[in-house]
Protein backbone atom coordinates (compact mmCIF):
# COMPACT_ATOMS: atom_id res chain seq x y z
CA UNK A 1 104.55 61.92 -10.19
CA UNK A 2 108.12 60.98 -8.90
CA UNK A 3 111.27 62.66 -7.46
CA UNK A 4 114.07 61.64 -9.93
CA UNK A 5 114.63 60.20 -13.55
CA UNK A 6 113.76 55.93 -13.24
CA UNK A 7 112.43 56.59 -9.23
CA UNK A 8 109.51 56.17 -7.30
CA UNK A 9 106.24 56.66 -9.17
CA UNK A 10 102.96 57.61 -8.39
CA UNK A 11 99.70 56.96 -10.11
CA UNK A 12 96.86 58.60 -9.60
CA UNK A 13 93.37 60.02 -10.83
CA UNK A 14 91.90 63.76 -10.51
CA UNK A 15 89.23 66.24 -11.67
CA UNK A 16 91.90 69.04 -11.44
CA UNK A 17 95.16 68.31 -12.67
CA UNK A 18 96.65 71.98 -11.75
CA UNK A 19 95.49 71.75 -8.44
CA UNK A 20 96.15 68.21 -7.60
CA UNK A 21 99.91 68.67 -8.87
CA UNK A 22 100.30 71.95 -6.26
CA UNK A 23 98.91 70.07 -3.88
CA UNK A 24 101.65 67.47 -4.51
CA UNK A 25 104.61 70.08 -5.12
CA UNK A 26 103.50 71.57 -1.57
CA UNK A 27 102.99 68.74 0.55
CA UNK A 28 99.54 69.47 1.28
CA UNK A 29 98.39 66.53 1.75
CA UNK A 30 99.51 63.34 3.81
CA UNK A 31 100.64 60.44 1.80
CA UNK A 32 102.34 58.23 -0.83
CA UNK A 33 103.90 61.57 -2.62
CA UNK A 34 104.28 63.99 0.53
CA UNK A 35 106.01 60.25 2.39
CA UNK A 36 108.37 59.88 -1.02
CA UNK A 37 108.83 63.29 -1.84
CA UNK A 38 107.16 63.00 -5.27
CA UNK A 39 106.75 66.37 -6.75
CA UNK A 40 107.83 66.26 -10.13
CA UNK A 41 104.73 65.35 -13.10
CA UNK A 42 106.63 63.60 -15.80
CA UNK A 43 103.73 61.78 -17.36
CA UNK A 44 99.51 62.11 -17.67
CA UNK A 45 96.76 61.76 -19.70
CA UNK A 46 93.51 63.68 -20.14
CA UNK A 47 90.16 62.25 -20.64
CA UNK A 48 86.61 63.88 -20.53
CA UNK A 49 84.81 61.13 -17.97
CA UNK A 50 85.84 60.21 -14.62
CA UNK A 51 84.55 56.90 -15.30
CA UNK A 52 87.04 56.53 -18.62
CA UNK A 53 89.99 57.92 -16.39
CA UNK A 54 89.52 55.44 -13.34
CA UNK A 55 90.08 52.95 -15.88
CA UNK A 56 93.17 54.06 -17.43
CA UNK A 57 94.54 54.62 -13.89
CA UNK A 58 93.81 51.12 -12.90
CA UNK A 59 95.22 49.73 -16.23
CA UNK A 60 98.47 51.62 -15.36
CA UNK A 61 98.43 50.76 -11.69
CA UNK A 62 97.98 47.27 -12.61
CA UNK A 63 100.89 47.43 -14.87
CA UNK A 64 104.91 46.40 -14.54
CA UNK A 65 106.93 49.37 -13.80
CA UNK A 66 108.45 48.71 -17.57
CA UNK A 67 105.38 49.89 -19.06
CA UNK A 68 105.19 52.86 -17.27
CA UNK A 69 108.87 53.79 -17.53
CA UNK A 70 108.14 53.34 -21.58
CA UNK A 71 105.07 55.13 -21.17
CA UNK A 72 107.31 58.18 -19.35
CA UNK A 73 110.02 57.72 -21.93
CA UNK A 74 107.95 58.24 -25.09
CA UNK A 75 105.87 60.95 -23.98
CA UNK A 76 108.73 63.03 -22.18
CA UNK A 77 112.39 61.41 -22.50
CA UNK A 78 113.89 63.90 -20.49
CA UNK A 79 111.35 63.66 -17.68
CA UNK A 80 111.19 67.76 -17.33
CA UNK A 81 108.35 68.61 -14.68
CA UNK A 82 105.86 69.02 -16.77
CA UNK A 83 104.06 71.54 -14.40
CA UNK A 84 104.51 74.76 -15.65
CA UNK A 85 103.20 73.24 -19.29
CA UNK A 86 99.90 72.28 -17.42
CA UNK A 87 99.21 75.95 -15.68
């Protein structure tokens, strides 16, 4: 998630990526995204274990903020909201 092209970004993990993105758009919940005004999904990956995706999330956590601009600019250049491609 993140609120312009190259700013903030958030990582995260969920078991619902529909819901956990409204939840974002709408402030629902208190936090890193509702604090930063993060409600734009530019990036994400799909796997079929929670165990597999905790992983990945703390690989990218864990990572420079290089990587994951790269990872944001090959899978979406533009960095659309990628929202209304999920629901």
């Amino acid at each position: 998630m993140t609120n312009t092209e190259n700013g903030t970004l958030y990582t995260g993990v969920t078991n619902d990526l529909v819901r956990r993105v409204y939840e974002h758009k709408n402030k629902l919940i208190d936090g890193f995204t509702k604090k930063y005004d993060l409600t734009k999904l530019v990036y994400y990956e799909i796997y079929d274990d929670i165990e597999t995706a905790i992983i990945r999330e703390k690989q990218l956590k864990g990572g420079s903020r290089k990587r994951k601009l790269d990872l944001i600019n090959k899978f979406n250049k533009q960095w659309e909201d990628l929202y209304e491609k999920i629901i």
